[in-house]
N, C-alpha and C. Protein backbone atom coordinates (compact mmCIF):
# COMPACT_ATOMS: atom_id res chain seq x y z
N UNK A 1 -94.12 38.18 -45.75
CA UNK A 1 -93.07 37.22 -45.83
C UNK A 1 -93.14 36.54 -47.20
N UNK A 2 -91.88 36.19 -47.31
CA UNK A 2 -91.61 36.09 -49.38
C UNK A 2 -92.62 34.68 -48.96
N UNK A 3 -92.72 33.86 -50.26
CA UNK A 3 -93.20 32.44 -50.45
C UNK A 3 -91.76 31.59 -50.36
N UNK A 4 -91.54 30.32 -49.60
CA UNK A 4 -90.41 29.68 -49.26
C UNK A 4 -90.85 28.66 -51.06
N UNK A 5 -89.48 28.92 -52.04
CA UNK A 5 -89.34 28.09 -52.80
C UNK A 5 -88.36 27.00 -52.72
N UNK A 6 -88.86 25.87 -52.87
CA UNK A 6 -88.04 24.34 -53.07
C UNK A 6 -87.64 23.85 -54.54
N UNK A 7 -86.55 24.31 -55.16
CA UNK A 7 -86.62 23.21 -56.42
C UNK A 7 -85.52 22.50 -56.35
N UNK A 8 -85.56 20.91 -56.19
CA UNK A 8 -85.02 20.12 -56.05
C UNK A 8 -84.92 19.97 -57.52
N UNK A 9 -85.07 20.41 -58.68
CA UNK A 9 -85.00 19.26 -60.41
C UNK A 9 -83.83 20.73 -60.78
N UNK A 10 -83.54 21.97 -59.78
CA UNK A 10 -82.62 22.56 -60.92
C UNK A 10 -81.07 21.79 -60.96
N UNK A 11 -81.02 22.13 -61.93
CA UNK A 11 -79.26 21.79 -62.33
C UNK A 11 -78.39 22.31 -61.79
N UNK A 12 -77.02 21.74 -62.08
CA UNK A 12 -75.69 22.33 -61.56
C UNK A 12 -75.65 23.80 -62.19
N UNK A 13 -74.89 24.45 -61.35
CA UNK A 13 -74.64 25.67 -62.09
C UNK A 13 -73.43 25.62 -63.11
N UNK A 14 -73.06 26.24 -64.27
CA UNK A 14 -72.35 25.91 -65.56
C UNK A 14 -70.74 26.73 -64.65
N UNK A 15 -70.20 25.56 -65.16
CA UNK A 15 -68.21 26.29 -64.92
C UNK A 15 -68.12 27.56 -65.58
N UNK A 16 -67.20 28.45 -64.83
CA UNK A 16 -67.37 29.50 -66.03
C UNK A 16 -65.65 29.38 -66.69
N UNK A 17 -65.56 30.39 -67.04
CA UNK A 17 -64.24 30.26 -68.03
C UNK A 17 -63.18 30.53 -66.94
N UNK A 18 -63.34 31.38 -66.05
CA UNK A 18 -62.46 32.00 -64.97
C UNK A 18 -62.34 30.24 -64.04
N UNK A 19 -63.06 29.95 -63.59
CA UNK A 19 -62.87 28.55 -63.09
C UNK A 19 -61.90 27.70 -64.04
N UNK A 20 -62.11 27.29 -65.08
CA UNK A 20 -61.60 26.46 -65.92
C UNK A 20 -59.86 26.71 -65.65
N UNK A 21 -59.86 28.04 -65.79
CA UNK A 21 -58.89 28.85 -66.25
C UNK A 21 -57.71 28.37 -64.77
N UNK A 22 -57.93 28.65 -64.01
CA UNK A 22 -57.63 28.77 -62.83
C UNK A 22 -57.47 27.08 -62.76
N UNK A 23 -57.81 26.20 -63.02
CA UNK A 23 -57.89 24.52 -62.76
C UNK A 23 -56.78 24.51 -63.87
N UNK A 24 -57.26 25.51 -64.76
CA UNK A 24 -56.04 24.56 -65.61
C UNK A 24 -54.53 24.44 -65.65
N UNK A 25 -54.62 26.16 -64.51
CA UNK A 25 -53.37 26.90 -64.21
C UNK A 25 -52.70 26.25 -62.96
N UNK A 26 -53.51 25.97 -62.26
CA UNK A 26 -53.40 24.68 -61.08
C UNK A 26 -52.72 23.52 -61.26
N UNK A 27 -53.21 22.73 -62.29
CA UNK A 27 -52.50 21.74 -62.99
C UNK A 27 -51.29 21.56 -63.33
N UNK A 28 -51.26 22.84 -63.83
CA UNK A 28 -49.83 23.16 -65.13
C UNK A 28 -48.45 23.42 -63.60
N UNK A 29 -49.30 24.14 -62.52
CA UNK A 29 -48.24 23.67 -61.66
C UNK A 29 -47.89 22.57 -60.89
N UNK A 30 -48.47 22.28 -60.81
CA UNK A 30 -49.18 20.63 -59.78
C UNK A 30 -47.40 20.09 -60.83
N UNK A 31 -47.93 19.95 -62.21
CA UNK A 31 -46.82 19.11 -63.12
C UNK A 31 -45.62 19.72 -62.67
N UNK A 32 -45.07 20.68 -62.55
CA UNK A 32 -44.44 21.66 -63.09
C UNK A 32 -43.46 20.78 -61.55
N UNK A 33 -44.28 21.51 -60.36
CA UNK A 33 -43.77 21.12 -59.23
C UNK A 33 -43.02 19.40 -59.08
N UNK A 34 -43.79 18.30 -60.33
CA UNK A 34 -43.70 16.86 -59.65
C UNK A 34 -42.57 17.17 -60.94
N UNK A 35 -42.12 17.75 -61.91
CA UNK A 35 -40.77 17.48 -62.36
C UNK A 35 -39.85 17.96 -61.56
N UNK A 36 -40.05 19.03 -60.69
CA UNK A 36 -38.75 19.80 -59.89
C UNK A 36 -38.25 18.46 -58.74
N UNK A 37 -39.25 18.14 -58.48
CA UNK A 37 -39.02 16.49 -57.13
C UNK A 37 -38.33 15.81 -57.71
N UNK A 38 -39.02 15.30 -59.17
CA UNK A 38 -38.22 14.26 -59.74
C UNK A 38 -36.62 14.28 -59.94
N UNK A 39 -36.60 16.05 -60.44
CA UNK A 39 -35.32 15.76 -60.86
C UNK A 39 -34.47 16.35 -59.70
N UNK A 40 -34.65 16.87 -58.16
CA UNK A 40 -33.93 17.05 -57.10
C UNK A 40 -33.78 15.68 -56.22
N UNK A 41 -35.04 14.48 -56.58
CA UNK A 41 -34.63 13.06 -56.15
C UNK A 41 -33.27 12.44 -56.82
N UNK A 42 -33.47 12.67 -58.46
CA UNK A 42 -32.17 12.23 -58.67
C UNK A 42 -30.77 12.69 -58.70
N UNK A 43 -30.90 14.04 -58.45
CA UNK A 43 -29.47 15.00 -57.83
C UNK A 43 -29.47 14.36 -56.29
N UNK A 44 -30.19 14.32 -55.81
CA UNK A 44 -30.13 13.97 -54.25
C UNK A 44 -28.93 11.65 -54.27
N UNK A 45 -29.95 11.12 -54.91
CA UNK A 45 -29.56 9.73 -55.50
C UNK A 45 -28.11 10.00 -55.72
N UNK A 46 -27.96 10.54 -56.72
CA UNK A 46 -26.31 11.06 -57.39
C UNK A 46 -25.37 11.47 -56.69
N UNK A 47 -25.75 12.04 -56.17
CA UNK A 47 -24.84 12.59 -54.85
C UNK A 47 -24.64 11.64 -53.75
N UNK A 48 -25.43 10.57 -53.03
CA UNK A 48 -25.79 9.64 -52.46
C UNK A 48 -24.38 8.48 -53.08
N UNK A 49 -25.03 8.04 -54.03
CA UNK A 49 -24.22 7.26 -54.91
C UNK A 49 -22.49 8.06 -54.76
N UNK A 50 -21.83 8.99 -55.41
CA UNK A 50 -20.96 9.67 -55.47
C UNK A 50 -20.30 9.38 -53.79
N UNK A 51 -20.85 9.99 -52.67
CA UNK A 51 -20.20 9.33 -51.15
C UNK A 51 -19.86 8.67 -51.40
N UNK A 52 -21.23 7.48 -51.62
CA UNK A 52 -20.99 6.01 -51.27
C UNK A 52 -19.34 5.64 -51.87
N UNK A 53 -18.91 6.06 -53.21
CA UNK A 53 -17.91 5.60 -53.88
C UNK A 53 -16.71 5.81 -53.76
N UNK A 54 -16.74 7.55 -52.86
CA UNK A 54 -15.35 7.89 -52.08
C UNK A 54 -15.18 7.19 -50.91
N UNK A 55 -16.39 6.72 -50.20
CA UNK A 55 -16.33 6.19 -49.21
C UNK A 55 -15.40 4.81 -49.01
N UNK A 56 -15.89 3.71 -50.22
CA UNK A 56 -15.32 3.05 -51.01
C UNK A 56 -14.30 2.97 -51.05
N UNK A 57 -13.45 3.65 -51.87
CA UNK A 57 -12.49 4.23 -52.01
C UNK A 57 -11.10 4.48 -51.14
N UNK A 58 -11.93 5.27 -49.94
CA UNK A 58 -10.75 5.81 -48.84
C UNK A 58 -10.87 4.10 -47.96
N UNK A 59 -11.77 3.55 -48.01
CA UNK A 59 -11.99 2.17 -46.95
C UNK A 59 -10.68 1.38 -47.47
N UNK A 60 -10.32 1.11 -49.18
CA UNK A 60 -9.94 0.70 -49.87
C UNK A 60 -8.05 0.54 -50.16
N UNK A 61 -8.11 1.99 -49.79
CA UNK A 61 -6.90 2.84 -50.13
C UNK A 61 -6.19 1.84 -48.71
N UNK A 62 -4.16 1.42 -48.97
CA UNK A 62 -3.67 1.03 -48.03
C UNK A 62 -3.45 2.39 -46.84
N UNK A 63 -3.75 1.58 -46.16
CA UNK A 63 -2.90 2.91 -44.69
C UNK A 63 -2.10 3.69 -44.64
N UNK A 64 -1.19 3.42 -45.14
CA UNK A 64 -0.04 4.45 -45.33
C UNK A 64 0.41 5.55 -46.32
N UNK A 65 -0.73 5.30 -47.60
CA UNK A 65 -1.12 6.29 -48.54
C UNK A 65 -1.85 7.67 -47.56
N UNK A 66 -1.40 7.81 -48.51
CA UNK A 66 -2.20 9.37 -48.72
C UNK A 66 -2.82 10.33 -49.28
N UNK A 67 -4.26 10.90 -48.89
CA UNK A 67 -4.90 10.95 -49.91
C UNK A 67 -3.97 12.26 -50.96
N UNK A 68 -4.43 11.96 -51.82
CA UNK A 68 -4.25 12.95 -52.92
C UNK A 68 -4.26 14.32 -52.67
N UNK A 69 -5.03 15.34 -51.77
CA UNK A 69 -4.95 16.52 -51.76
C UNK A 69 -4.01 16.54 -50.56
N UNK A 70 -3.68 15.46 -49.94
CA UNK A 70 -2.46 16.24 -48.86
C UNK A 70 -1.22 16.54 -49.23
N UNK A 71 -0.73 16.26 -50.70
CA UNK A 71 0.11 16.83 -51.21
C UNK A 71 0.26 18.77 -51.37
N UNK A 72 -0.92 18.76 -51.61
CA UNK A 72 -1.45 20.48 -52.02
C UNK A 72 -1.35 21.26 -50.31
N UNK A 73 -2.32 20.59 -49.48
CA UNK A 73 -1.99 21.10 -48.14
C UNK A 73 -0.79 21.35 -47.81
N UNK A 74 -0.20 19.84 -47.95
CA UNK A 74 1.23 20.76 -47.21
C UNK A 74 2.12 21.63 -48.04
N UNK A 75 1.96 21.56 -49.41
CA UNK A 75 2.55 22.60 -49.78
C UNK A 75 2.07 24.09 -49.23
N UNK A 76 0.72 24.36 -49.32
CA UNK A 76 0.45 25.47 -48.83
C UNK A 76 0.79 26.24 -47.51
N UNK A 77 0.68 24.85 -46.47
CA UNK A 77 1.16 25.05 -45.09
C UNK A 77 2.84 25.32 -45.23
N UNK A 78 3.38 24.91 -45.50
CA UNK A 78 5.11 25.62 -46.14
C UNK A 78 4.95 26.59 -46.60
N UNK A 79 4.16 27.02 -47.25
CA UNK A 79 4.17 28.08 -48.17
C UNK A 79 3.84 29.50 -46.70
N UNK A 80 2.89 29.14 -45.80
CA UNK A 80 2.13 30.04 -44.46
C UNK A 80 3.64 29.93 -43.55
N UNK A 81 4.27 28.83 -43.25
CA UNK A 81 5.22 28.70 -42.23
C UNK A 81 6.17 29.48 -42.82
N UNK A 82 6.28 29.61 -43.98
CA UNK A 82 7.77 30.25 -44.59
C UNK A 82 7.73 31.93 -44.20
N UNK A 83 6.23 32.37 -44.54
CA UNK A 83 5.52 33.64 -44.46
C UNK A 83 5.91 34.26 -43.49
N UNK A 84 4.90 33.31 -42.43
CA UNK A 84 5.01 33.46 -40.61
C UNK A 84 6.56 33.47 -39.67
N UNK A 85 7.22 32.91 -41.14
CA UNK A 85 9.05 33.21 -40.15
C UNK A 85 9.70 34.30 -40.50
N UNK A 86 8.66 35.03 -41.26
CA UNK A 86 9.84 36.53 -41.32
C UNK A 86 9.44 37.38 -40.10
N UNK A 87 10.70 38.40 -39.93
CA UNK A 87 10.61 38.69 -38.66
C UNK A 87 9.90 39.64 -38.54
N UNK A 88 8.23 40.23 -38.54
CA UNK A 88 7.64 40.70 -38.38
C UNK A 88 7.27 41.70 -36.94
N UNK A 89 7.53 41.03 -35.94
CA UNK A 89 7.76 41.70 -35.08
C UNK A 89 9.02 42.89 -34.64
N UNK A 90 10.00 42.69 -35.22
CA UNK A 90 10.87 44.33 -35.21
C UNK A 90 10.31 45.21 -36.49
N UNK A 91 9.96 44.06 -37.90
CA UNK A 91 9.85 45.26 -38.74
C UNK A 91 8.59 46.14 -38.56
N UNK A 92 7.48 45.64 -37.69
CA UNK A 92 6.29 46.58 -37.45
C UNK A 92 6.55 47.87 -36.13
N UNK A 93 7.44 47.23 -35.51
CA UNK A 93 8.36 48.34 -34.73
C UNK A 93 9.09 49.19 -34.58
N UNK A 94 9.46 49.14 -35.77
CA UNK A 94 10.61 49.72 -36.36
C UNK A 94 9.59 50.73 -37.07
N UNK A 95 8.58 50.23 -38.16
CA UNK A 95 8.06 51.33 -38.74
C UNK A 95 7.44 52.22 -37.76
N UNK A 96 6.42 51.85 -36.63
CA UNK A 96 5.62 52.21 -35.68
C UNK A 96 7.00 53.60 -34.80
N UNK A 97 7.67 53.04 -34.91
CA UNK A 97 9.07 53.87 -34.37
C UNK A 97 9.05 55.06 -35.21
N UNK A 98 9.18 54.99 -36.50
CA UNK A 98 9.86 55.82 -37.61
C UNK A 98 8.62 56.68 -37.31
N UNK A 99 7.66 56.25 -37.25
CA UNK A 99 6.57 57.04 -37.78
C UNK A 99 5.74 58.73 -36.77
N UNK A 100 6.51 57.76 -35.16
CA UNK A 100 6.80 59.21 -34.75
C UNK A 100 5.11 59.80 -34.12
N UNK A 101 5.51 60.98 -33.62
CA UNK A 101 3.63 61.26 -33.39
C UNK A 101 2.80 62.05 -33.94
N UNK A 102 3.62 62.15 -35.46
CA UNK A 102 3.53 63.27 -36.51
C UNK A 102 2.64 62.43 -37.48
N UNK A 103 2.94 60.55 -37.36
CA UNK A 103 2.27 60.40 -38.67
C UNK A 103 1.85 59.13 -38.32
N UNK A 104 0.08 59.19 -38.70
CA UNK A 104 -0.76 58.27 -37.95
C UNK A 104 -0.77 56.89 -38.82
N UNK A 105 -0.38 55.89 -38.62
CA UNK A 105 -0.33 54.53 -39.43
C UNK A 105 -1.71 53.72 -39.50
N UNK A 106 -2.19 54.09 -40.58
CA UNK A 106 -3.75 53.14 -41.09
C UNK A 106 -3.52 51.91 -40.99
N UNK A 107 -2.63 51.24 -41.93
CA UNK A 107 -2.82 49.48 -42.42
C UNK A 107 -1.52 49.48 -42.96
N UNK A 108 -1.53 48.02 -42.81
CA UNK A 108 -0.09 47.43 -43.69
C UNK A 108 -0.48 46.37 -44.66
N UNK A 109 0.19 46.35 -45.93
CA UNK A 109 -0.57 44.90 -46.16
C UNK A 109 0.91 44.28 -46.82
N UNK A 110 1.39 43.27 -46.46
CA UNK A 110 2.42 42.62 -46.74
C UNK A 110 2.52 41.17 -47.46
N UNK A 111 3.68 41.42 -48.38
CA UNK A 111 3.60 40.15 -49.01
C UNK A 111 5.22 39.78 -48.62
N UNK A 112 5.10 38.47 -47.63
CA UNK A 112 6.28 38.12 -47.17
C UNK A 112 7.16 37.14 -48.18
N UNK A 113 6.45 36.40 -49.36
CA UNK A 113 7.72 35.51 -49.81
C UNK A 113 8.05 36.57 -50.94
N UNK A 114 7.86 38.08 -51.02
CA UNK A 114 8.72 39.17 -52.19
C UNK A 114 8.79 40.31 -51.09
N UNK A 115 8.78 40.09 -49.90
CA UNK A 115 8.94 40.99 -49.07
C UNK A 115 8.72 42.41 -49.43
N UNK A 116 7.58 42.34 -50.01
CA UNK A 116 6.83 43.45 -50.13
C UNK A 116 6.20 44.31 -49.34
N UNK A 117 6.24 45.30 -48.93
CA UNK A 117 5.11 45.71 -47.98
C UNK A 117 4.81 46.99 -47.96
N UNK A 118 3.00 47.36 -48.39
CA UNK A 118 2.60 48.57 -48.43
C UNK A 118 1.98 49.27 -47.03
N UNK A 119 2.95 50.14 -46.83
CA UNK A 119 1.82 51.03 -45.47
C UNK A 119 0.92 52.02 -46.25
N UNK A 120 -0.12 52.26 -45.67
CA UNK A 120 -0.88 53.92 -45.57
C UNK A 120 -1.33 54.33 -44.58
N UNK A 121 -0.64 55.48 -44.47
CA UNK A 121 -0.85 56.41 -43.45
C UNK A 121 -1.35 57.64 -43.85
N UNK A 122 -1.40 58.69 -42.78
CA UNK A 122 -1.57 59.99 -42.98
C UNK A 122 -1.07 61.51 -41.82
N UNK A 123 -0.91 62.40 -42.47
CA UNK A 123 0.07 63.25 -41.63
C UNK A 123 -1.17 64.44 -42.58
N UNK A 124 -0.78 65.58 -41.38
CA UNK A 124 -0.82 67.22 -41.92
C UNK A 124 -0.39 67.62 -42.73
N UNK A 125 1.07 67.45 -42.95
CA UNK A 125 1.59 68.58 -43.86
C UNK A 125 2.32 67.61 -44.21
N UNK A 126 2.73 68.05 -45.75
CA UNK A 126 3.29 67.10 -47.38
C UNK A 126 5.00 67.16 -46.66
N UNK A 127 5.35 67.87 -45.78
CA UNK A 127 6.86 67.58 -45.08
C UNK A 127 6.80 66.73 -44.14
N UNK A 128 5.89 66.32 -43.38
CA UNK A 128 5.87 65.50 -42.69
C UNK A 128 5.99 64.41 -43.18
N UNK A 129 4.96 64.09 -44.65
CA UNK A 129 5.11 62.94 -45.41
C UNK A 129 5.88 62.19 -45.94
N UNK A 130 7.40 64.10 -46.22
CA UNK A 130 8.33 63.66 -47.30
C UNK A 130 9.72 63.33 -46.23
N UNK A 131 9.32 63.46 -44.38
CA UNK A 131 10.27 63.21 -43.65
C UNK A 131 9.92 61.73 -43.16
N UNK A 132 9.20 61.38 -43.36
CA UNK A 132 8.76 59.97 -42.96
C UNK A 132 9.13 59.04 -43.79
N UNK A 133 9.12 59.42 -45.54
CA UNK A 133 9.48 58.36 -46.53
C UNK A 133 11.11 58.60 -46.43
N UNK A 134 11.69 59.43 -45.93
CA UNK A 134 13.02 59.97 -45.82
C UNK A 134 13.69 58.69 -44.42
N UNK A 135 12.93 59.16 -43.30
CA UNK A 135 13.77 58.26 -42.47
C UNK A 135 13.64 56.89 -42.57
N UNK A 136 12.33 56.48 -43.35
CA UNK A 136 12.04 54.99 -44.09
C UNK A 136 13.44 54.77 -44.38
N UNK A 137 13.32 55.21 -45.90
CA UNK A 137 15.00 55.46 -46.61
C UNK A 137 16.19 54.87 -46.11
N UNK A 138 16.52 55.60 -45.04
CA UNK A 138 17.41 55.61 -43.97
C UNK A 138 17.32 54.36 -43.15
N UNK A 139 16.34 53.60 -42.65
CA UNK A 139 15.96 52.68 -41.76
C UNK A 139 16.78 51.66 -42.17
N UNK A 140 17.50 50.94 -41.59
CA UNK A 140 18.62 49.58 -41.56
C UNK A 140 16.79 48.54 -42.36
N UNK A 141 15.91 48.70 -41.99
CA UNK A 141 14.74 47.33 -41.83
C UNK A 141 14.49 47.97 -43.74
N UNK A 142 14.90 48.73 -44.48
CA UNK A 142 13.92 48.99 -45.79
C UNK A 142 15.41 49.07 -46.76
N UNK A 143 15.26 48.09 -47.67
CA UNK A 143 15.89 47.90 -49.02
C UNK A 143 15.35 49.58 -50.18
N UNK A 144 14.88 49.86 -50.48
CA UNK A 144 14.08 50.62 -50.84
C UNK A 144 12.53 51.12 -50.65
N UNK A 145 12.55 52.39 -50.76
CA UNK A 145 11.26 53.14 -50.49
C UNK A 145 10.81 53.89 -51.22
N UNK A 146 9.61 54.23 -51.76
CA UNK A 146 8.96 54.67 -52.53
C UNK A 146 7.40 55.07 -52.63
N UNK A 147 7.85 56.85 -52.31
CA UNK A 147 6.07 56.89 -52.25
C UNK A 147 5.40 57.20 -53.41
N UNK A 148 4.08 55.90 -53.14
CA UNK A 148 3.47 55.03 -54.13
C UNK A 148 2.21 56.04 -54.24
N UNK A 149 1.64 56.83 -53.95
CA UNK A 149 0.71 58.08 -54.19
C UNK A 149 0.60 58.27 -52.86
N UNK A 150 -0.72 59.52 -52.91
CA UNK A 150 -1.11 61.14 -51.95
C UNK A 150 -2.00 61.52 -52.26
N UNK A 151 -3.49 61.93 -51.72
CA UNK A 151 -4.37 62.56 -51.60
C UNK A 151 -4.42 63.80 -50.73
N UNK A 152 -4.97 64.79 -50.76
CA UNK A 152 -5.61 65.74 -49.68
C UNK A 152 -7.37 65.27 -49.67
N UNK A 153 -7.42 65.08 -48.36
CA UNK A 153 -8.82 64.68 -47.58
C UNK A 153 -8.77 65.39 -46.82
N UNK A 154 -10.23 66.10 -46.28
CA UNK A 154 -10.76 66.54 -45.16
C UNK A 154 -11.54 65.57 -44.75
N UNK A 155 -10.98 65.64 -43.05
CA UNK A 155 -11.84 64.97 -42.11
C UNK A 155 -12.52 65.72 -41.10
N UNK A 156 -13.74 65.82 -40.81
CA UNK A 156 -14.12 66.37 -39.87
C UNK A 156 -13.83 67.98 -39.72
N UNK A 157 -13.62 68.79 -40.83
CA UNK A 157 -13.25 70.01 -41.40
C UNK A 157 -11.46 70.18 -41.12
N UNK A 158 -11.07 69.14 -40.66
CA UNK A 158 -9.22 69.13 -40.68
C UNK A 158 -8.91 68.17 -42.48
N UNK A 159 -7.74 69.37 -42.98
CA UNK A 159 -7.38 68.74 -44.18
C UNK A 159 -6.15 67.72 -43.34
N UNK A 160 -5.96 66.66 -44.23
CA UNK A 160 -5.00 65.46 -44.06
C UNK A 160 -4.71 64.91 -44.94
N UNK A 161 -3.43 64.18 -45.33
CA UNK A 161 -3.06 63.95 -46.38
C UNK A 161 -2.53 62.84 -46.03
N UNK A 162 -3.39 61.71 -46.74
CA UNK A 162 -3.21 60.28 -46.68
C UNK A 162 -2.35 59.79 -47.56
N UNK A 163 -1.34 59.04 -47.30
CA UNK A 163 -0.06 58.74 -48.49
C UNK A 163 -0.35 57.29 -48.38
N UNK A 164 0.66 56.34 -49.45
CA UNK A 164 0.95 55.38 -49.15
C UNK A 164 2.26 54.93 -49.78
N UNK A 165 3.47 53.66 -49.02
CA UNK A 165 4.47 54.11 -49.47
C UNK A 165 4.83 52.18 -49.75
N UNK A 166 5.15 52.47 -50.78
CA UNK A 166 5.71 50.91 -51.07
C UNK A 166 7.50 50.40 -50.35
N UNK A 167 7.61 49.26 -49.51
CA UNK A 167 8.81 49.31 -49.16
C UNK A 167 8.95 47.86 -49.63
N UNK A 168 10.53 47.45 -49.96
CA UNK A 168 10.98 46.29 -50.20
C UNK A 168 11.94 46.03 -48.69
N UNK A 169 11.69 45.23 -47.97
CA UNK A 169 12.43 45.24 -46.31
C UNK A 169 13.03 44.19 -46.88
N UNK A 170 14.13 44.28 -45.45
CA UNK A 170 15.03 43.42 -45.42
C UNK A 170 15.34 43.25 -43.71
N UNK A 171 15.76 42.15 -43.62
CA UNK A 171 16.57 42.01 -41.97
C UNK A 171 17.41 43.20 -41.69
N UNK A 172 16.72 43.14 -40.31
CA UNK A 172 17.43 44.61 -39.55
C UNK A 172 18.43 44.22 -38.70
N UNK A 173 19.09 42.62 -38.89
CA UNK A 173 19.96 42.62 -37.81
C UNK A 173 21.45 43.00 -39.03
């Protein structure tokens, strides 16, 4: 069995550089972190302050005003009601009609205050395509028609030919 040694007089053991290194890197965030507080306390303050002053403000304002952006709302809401009163329901019927069981209707995307409106669809064969923009044509509901391009795609080893056709509508009564 070894000899049991006691020395109570040795010294600390010396820091090494890797310690230092590491304390000092510690630090540098320790700081780093108490500026990010500081300056998200005073975005937090600022913002605080900023309520407080609309708050202010609307308490302030007489009753019968109104704030400032409800001018913009209701324009916009006129702008949706004007949209929502075209007669959408025959003219999606009407196309859904035209289109027959020859030619499958993807999407519409419509712009009602230039009464714009693009379908894409797709059919088999380029006559099917060119009888569909044809009875468009023809349709009491379309000012003009115009097909706006055509691909050939295979789906599922069937070729198909996805079109899309720009129409300017009008009332069908």
């Amino acid at each position: 069995m070894p000899a049991l040694r006691m020395d109570f007089l040795r010294g600390h053991p010396t820091a090494s550089v890797l310690g230092w290194t590491l304390m000092l890197v510690g630090l540098i965030g320790l700081v780093l972190a108490a500026l990010d507080y500081v300056q998200a306390r005073e975005e937090l303050q600022f913002a605080l302050d900023r309520a407080e002053r609309q708050t202010r403000s609307v308490k302030t304002r007489p009753r019968g005003a109104a704030p400032p952006l409800a001018l913009a709302v209701v324009t916009a809401n006129a702008r949706v009601s004007a949209a929502l009163a075209h007669p959408w329901g025959p003219l999606l019927k009407e196309l859904e009609h035209l289109a027959g069981p020859r030619v499958s209707l993807l999407g519409f995307e419509a712009q009602g205050a230039t009464r714009q409106l693009r379908i894409t669809a797709e059919a088999k064969t380029m006559a099917e395509v060119i009888a569909y923009v044809e009875s468009l044509r023809l349709s009491p509901v379309s000012g003009s028609v115009v097909l706006a391009s055509h691909e050939v795609i295979t789906q599922d080893g069937v070729s198909v030919i996805r079109f899309s056709v720009g129409i300017a509508w009008r009332d069908a009564s």
